[in-house]
Protein backbone atom coordinates (compact mmCIF):
# COMPACT_ATOMS: atom_id res chain seq x y z
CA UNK A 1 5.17 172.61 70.31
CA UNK A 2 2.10 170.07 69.85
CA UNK A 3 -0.14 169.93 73.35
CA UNK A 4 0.73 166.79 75.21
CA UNK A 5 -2.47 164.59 76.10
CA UNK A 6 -2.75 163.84 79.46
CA UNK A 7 -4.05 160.13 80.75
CA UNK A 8 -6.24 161.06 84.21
CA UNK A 9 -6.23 158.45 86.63
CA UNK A 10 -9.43 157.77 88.73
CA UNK A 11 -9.95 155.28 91.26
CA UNK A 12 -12.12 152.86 90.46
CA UNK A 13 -13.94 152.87 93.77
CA UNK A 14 -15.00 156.67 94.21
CA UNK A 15 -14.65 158.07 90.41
CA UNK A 16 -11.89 160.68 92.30
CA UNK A 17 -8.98 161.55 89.92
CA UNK A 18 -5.96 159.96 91.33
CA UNK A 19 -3.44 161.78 89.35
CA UNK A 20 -3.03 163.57 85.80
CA UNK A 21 -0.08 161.61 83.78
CA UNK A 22 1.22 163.22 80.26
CA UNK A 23 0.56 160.88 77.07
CA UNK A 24 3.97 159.51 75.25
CA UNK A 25 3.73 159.98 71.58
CA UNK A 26 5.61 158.76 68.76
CA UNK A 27 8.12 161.04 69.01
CA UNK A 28 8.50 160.23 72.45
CA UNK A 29 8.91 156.47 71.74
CA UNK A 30 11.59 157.05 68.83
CA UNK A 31 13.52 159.44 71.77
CA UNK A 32 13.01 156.25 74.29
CA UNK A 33 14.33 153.87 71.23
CA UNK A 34 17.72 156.00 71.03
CA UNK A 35 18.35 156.11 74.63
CA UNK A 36 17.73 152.29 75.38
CA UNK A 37 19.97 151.52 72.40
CA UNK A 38 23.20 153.24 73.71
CA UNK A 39 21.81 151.53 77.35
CA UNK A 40 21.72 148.43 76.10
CA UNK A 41 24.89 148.31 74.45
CA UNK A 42 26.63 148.81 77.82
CA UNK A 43 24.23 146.87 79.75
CA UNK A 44 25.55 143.64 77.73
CA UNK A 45 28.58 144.22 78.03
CA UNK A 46 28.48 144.41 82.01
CA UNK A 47 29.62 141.14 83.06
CA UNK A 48 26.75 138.90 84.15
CA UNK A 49 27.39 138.61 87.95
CA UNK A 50 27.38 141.62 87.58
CA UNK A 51 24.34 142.51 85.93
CA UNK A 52 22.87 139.95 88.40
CA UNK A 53 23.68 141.64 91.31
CA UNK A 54 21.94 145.11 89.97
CA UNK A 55 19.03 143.16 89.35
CA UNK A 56 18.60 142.02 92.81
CA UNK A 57 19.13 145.67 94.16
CA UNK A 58 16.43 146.33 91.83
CA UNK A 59 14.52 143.79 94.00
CA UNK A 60 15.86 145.10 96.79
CA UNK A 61 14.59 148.65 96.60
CA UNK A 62 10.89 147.25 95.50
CA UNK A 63 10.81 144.88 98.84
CA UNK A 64 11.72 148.03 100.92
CA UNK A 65 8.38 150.12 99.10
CA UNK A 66 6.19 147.11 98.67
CA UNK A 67 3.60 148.96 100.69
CA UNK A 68 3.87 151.73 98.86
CA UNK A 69 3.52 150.27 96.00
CA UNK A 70 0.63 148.73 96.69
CA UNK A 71 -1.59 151.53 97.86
CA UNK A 72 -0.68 152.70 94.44
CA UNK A 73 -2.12 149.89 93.05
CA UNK A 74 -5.62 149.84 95.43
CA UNK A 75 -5.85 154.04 94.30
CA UNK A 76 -5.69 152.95 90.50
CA UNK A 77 -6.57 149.72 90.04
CA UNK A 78 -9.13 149.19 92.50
CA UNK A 79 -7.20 145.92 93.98
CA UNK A 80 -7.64 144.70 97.37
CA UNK A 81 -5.12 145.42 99.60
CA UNK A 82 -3.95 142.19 100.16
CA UNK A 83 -3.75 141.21 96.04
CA UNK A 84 -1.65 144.40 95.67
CA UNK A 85 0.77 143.54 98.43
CA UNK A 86 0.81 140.32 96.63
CA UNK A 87 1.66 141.78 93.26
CA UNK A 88 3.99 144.15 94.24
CA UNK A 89 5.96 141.20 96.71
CA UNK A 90 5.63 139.31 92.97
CA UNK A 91 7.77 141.82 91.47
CA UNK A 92 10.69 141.72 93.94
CA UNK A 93 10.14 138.11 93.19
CA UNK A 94 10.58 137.74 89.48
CA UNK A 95 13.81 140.54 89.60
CA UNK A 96 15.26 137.98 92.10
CA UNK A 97 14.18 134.62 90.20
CA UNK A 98 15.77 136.36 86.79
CA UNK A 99 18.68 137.53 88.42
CA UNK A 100 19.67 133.61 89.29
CA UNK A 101 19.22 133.05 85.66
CA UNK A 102 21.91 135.71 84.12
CA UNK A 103 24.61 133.43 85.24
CA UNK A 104 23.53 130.56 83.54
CA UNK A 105 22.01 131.82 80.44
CA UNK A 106 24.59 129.09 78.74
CA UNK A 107 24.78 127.87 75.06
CA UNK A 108 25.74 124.24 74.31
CA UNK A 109 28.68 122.48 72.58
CA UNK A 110 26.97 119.94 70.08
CA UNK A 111 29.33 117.36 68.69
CA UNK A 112 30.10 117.25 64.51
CA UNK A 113 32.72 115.98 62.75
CA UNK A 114 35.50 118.32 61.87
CA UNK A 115 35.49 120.58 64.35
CA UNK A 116 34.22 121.93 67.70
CA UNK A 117 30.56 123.47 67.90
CA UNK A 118 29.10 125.94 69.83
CA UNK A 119 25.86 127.78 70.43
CA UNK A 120 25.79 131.23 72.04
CA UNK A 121 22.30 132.98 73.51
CA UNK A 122 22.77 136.69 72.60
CA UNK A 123 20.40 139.48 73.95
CA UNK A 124 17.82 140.28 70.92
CA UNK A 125 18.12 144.56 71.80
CA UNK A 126 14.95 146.46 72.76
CA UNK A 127 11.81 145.00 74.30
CA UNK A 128 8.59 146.72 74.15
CA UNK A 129 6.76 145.39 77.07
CA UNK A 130 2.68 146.18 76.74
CA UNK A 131 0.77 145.50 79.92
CA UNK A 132 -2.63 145.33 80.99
CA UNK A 133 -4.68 147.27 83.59
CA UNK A 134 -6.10 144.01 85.27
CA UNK A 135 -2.56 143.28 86.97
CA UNK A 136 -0.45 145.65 86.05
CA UNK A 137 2.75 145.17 88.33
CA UNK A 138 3.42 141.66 87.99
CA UNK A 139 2.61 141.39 84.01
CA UNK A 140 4.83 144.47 83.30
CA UNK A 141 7.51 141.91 85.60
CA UNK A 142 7.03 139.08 83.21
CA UNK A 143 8.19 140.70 80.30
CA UNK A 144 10.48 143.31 81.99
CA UNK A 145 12.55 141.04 84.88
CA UNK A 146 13.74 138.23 82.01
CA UNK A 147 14.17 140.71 79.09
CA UNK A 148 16.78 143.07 81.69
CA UNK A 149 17.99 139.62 82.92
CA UNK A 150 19.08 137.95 79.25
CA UNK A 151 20.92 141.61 78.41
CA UNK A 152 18.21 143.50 76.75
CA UNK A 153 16.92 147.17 77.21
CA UNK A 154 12.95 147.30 78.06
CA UNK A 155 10.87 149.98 77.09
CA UNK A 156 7.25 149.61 79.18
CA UNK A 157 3.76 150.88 77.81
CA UNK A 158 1.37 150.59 81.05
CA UNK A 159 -1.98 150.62 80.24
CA UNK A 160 -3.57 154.20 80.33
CA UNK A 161 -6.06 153.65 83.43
CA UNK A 162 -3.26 152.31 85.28
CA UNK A 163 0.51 154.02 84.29
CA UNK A 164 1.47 154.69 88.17
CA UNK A 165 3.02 151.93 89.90
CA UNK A 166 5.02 151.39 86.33
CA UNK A 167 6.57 154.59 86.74
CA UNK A 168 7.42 154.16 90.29
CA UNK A 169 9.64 151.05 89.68
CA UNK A 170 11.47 152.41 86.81
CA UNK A 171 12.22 154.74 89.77
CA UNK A 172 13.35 152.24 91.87
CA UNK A 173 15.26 150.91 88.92
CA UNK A 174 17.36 153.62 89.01
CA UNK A 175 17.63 154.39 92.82
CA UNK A 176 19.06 150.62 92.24
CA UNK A 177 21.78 151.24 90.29
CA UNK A 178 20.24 150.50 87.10
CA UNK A 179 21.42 152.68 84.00
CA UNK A 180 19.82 155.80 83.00
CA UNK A 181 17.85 154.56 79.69
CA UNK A 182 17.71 150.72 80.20
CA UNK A 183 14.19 150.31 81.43
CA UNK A 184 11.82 152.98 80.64
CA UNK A 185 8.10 153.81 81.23
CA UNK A 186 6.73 155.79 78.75
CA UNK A 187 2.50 155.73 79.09
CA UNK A 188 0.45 156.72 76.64
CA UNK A 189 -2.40 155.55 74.24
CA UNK A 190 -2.60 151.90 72.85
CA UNK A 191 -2.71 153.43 69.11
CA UNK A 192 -0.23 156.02 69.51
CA UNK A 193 2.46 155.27 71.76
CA UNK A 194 2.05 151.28 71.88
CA UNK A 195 1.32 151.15 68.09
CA UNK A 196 4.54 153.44 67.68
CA UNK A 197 6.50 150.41 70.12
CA UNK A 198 4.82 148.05 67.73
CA UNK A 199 6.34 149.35 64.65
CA UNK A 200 9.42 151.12 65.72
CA UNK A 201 12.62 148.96 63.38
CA UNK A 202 14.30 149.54 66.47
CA UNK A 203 12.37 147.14 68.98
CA UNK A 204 13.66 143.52 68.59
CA UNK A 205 10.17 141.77 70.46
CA UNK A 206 7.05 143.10 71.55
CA UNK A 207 5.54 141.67 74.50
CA UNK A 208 1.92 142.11 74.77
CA UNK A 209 -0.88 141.05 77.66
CA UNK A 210 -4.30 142.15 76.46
CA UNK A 211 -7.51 141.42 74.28
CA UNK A 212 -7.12 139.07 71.72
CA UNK A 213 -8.79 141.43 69.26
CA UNK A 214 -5.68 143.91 70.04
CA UNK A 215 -2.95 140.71 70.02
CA UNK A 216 -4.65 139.95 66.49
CA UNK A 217 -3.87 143.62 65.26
CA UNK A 218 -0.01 144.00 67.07
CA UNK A 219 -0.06 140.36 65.58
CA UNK A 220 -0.03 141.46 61.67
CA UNK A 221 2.42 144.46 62.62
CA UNK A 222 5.24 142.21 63.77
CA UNK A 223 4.34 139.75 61.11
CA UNK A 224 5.43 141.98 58.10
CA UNK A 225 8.70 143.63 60.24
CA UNK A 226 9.27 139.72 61.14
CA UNK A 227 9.17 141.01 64.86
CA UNK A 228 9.70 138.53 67.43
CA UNK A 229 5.84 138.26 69.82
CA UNK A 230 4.79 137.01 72.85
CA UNK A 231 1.40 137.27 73.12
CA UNK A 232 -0.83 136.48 76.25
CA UNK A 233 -4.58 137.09 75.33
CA UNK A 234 -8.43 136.14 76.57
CA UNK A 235 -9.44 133.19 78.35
CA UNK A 236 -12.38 131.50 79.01
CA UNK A 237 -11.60 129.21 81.19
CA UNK A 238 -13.48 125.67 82.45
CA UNK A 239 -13.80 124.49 86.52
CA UNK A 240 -14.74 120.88 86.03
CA UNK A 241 -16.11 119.36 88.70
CA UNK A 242 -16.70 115.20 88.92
CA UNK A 243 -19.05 113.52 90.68
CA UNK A 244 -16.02 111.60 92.71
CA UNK A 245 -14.65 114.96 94.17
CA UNK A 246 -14.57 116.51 97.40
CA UNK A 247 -17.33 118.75 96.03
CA UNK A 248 -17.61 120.89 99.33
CA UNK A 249 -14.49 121.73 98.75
CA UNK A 250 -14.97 122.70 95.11
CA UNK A 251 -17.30 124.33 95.71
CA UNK A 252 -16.27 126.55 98.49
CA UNK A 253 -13.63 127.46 96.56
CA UNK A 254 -15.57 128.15 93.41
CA UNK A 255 -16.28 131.84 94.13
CA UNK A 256 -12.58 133.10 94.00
CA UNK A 257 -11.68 130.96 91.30
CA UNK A 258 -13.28 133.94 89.42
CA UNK A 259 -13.97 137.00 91.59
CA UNK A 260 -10.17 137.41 92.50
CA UNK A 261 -9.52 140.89 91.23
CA UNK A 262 -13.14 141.42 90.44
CA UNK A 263 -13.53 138.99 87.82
CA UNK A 264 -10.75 140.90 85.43
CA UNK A 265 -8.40 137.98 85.34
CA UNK A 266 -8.07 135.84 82.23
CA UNK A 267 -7.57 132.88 84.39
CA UNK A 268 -10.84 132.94 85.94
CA UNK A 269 -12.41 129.92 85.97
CA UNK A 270 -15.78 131.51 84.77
CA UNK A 271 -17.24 128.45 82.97
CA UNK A 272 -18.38 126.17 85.93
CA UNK A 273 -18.78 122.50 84.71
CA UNK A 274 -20.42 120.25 87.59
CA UNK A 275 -21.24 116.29 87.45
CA UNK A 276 -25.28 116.28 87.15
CA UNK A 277 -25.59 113.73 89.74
CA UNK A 278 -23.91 116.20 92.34
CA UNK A 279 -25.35 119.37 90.88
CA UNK A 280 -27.83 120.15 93.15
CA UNK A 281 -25.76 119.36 95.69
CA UNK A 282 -22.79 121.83 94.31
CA UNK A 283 -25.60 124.70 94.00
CA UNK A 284 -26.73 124.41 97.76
CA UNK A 285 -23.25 125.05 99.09
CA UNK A 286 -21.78 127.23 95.98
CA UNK A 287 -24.56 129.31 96.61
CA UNK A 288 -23.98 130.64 100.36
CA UNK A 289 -20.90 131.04 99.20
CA UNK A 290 -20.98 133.51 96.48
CA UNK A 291 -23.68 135.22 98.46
CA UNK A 292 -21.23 135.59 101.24
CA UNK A 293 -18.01 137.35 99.78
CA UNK A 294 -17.22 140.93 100.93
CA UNK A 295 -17.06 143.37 98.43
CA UNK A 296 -16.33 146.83 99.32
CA UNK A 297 -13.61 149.80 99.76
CA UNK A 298 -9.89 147.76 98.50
CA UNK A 299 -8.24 149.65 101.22
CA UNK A 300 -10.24 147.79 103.90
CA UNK A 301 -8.31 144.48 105.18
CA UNK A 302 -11.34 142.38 104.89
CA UNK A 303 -12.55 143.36 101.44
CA UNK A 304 -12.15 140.10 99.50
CA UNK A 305 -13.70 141.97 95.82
CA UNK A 306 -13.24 145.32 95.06
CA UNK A 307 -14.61 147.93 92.06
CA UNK A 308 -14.64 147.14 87.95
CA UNK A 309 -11.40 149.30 86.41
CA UNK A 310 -13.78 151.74 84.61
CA UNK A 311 -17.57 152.90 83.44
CA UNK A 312 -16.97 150.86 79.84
CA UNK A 313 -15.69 147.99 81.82
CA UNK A 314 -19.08 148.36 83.76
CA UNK A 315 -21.69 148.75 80.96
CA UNK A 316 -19.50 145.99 79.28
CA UNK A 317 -20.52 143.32 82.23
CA UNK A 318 -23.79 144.69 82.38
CA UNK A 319 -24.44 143.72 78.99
CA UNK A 320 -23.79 140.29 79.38
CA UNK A 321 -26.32 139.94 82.19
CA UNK A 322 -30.06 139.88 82.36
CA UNK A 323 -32.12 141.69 85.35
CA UNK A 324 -32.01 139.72 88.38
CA UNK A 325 -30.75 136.92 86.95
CA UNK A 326 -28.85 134.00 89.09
CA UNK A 327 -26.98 134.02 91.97
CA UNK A 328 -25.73 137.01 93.08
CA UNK A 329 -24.18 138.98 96.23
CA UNK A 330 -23.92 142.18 97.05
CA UNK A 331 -22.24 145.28 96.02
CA UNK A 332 -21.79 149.26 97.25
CA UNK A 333 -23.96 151.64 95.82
CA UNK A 334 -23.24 155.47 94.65
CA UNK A 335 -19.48 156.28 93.18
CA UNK A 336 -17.40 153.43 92.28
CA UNK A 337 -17.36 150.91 89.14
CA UNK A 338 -19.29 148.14 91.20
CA UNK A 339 -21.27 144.78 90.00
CA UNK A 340 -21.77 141.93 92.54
CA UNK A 341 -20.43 138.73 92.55
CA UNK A 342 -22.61 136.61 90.14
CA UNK A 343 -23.54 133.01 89.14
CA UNK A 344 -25.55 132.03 86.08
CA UNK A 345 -27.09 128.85 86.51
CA UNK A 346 -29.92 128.81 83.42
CA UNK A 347 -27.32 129.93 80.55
CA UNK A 348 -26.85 128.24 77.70
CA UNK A 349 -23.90 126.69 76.76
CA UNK A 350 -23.58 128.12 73.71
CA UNK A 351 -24.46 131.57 74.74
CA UNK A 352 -22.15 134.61 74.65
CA UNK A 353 -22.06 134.76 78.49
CA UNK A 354 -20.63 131.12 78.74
CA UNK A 355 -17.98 131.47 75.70
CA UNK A 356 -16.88 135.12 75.76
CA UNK A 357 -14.88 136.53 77.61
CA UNK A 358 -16.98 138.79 79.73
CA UNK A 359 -13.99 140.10 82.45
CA UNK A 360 -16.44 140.52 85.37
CA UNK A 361 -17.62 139.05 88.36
CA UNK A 362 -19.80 136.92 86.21
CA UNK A 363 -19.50 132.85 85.69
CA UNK A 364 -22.04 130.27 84.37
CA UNK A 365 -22.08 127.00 85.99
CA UNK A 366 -23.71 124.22 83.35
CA UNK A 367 -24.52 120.21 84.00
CA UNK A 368 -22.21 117.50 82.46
CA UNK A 369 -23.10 113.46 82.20
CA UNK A 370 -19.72 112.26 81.89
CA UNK A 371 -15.88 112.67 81.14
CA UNK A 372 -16.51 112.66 77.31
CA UNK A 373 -19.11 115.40 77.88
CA UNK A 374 -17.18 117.56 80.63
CA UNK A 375 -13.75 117.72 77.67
CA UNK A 376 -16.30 118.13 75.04
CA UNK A 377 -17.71 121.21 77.18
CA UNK A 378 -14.59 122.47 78.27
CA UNK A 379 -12.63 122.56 74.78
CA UNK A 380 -15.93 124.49 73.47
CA UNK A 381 -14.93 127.80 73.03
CA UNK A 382 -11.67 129.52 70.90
CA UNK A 383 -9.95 130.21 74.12
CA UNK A 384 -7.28 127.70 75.81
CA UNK A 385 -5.55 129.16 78.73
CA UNK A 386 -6.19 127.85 82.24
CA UNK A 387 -8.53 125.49 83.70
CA UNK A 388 -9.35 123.18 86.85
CA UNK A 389 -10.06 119.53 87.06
CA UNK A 390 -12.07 118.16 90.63
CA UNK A 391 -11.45 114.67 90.92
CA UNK A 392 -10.32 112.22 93.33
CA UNK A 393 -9.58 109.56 90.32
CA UNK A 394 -5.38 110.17 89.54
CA UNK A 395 -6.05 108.61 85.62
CA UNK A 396 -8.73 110.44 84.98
CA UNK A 397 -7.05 113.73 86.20
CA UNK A 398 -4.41 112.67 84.00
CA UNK A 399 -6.66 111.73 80.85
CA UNK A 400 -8.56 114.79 81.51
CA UNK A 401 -5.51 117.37 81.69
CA UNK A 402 -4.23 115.70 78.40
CA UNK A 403 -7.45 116.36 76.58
CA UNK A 404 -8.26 119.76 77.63
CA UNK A 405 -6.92 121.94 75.02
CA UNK A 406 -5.48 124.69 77.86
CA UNK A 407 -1.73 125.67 78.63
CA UNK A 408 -2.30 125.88 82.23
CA UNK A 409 -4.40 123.31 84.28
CA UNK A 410 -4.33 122.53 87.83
CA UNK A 411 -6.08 119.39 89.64
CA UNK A 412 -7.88 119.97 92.91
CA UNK A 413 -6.94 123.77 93.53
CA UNK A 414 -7.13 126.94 91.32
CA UNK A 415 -3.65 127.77 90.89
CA UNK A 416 -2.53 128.94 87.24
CA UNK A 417 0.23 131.35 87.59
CA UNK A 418 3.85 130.67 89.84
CA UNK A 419 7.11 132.46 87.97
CA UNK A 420 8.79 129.32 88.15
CA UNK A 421 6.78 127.73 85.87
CA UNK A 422 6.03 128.50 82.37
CA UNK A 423 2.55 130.20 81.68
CA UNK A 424 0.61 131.07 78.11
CA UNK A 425 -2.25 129.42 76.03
CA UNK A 426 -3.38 127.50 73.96
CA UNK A 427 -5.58 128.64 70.43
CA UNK A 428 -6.85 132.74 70.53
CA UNK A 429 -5.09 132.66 74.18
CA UNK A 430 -1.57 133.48 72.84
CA UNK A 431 1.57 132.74 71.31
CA UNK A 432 4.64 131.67 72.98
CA UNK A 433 5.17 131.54 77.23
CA UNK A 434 6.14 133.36 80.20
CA UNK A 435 7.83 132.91 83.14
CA UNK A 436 9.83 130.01 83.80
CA UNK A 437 13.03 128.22 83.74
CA UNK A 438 13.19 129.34 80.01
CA UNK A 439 11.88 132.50 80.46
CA UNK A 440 15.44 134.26 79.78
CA UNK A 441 15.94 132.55 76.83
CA UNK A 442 12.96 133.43 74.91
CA UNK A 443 14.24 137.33 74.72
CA UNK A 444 17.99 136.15 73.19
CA UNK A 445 18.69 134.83 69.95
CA UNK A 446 20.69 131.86 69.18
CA UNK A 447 24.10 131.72 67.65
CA UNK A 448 25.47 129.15 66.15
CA UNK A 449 29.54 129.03 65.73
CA UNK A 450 31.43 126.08 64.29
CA UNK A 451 35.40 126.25 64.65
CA UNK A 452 37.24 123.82 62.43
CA UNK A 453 39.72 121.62 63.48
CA UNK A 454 41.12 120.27 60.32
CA UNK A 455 44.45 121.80 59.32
């Protein structure tokens, strides 16, 4: 037999290995394909209050281990304690918000001549789910909750730093009631086991949160098996602040607008656009405030930023800043994947810093003279998913919002992601959306049945 690769897991704030997990490989995924196949077949046929009650036992069993689950998460991820009771209580969440959707998952009856109509949503198969190490509960959910909800089989790649609390709730799945085979974890290695998920003939969609250099790649696989894709990719996203804003209040809560979850967060709102004739003003109370957040062990109840995921992750964030430069806080020192909160103020706009995607506790706050400028600023770079608009003026948070080219936008807070909404981007952010009221329907394929009436 060929050795098995193990992933290690370390924890992000000591370097300690966490636990040793054996690598899927190809064979492995074509094994997982033949199992969720003869699950899914049954699973459809379950009827859907059914499969609607199984689902919420699913959610059941992950509200009675949320803590569990999310000292998992602070051991592998490096998440606060708080953001990973969060994400795990986001889990339970999504299970219960698709399980209200099986039972009315409902075609239509369109009106023609001749005879009576009908469309009919069937489930596509097998999902391959992707997910990322930055969150990797509740983006495994998005894919996972709606795909098991519409009458699919999901098979889930975790990312390799972070495979753990994936493979506890496929645990729970079955504690739940769940068939053997219907949702399984299998982690491994983006180009072995993920590229074998990619181009398996047997895996209807593949859902994918990641880079958008990756997205690009699983892109032109599913392109010549003409696989269905979801995509959610980079972001580079604006926090425009106007000169008619509560700008205390913007700017106290700049500083977790991007150092939630250490920066690692494709929402973040890491390109910091502020009025010039209240930019001073924004920098003597922004400044306290990044200055000010705790960052420290995840496990401790008042940590508000915890650890990078990895070394690469580190030197990647490194790179992107000069010596000294900025605002910064504080961070430990010794073991641990640590960089302080930080705040460019002398960057150029055009630099790599304030268009790339740096994934850090980075951002780059730059001067504006008016609403053309601020959209002309905030559509500048190839990424379109989230964004905030500060403004006390209703038409121009409306004109705004219309002219930023972003799929999520919120005015007067930082909020981007609720699973009753839909969520994805615009340009090299992705392709397609999440969550939702239509988020069961985008992982079924529609039927179209006409019954004639004429004798």
């Amino acid at each position: 037999m060929p050795d098995v690769q193990n992933l290690e897991v370390l924890n992000p704030a000591t370097e300690e290995l966490v636990a040793t997990v054996p690598a899927a490989t190809a064979q492995d995924v074509d094994a997982a394909v033949v199992r969720a196949a003869a699950a899914q077949a049954k699973w459809a046929a379950v009827a859907p209050a059914d499969r609607a009650r199984l689902l919420r036992r699913f959610a059941v069993a992950v509200d009675e281990h949320i803590e569990e689950l999310a000292q998992l998460e602070v051991r592998e991820a490096g998440h606060v304690i708080g953001n990973a009771r969060w994400e795990a209580g986001n889990v339970r969440d999504l299970l219960d918000f698709a399980a209200g959707g099986v039972e009315r998952l409902s075609g239509r009856q369109i009106p023609v001549p001749g005879g009576l109509n009908v469309t009919i949503l069937e489930p596509l198969g097998i999902v391959g789910v992707i997910a990322p190490w930055n969150f990797p509960m509740p983006i495994a959910a998005w894919g996972t909750a709606p795909a098991l909800a519409a009458g699919n089989a999901v098979i889930l790649k975790p990312a390799e730093t972070t495979p753990l609390t994936a493979l506890r709730l496929a645990e729970l799945a079955l504690d739940a009631g769940l068939p053997e085979g219907l949702f399984q974890v299998l982690p491994g290695a983006g180009d072995v086991a993920g590229n074998a998920l990619v181009e398996h003939p047997g895996v209807a969609k593949i859902v994918f949160t990641g880079s958008t250099r990756v997205g690009k790649q699983i892109m032109a696989k599913c392109a010549d098996r003409v696989k269905r894709l979801t995509l959610e990719l980079g972001g580079k996203s604006p926090n425009i602040v106007f000169a008619d804003a509560d700008v205390e209040a913007a700017a106290l809560a700049t500083p977790m607008s991007y150092l939630d979850n250490s920066g690692q967060d494709c929402c973040a709102r890491t390109r910091i656009l502020v009025q010039r004739s209240v930019y001073d003003r924004f920098l003597e109370i922004v400044g306290p405030a990044v200055e000010s957040v705790v960052v420290g062990d995840p496990a401790d109840e008042k940590t508000q930023m915890g650890p990078l995921i990895s070394r690469s992750q580190l030197e990647r964030v490194r790179s992107y800043v000069p010596s000294g430069a900025g605002i910064h806080g504080t961070a430990p020192e010794g073991p641990g994947f640590w960089f302080p909160p930080t705040l460019l103020t002398d960057a150029e706009a055009a630099s790599p810093v304030a268009t790339e995607e740096v994934f850090g506790p980075v951002a780059v706050v730059l001067p504006f003279e008016d609403e053309a400028d601020a959209i002309c600023l905030a559509n500048a770079t190839e990424y379109g998913l989230s964004g905030s608009i500060w403004t006390r003026d209703v038409s121009r948070a409306l004109r705004v919002s219309q002219a930023v080219q972003a799929g999520n936008l919120s005015v007067n807070s930082h909020s981007s992601v609720r699973y009753w909404t839909p969520f994805g981007g615009y340009k090299q952010s992705g392709l397609g959306r999440e969550l939702g009221p239509d988020a069961l329907a985008a992982f079924t394929e529609t039927k179209n049945v006409f019954i004639s009436t004429e004798a």
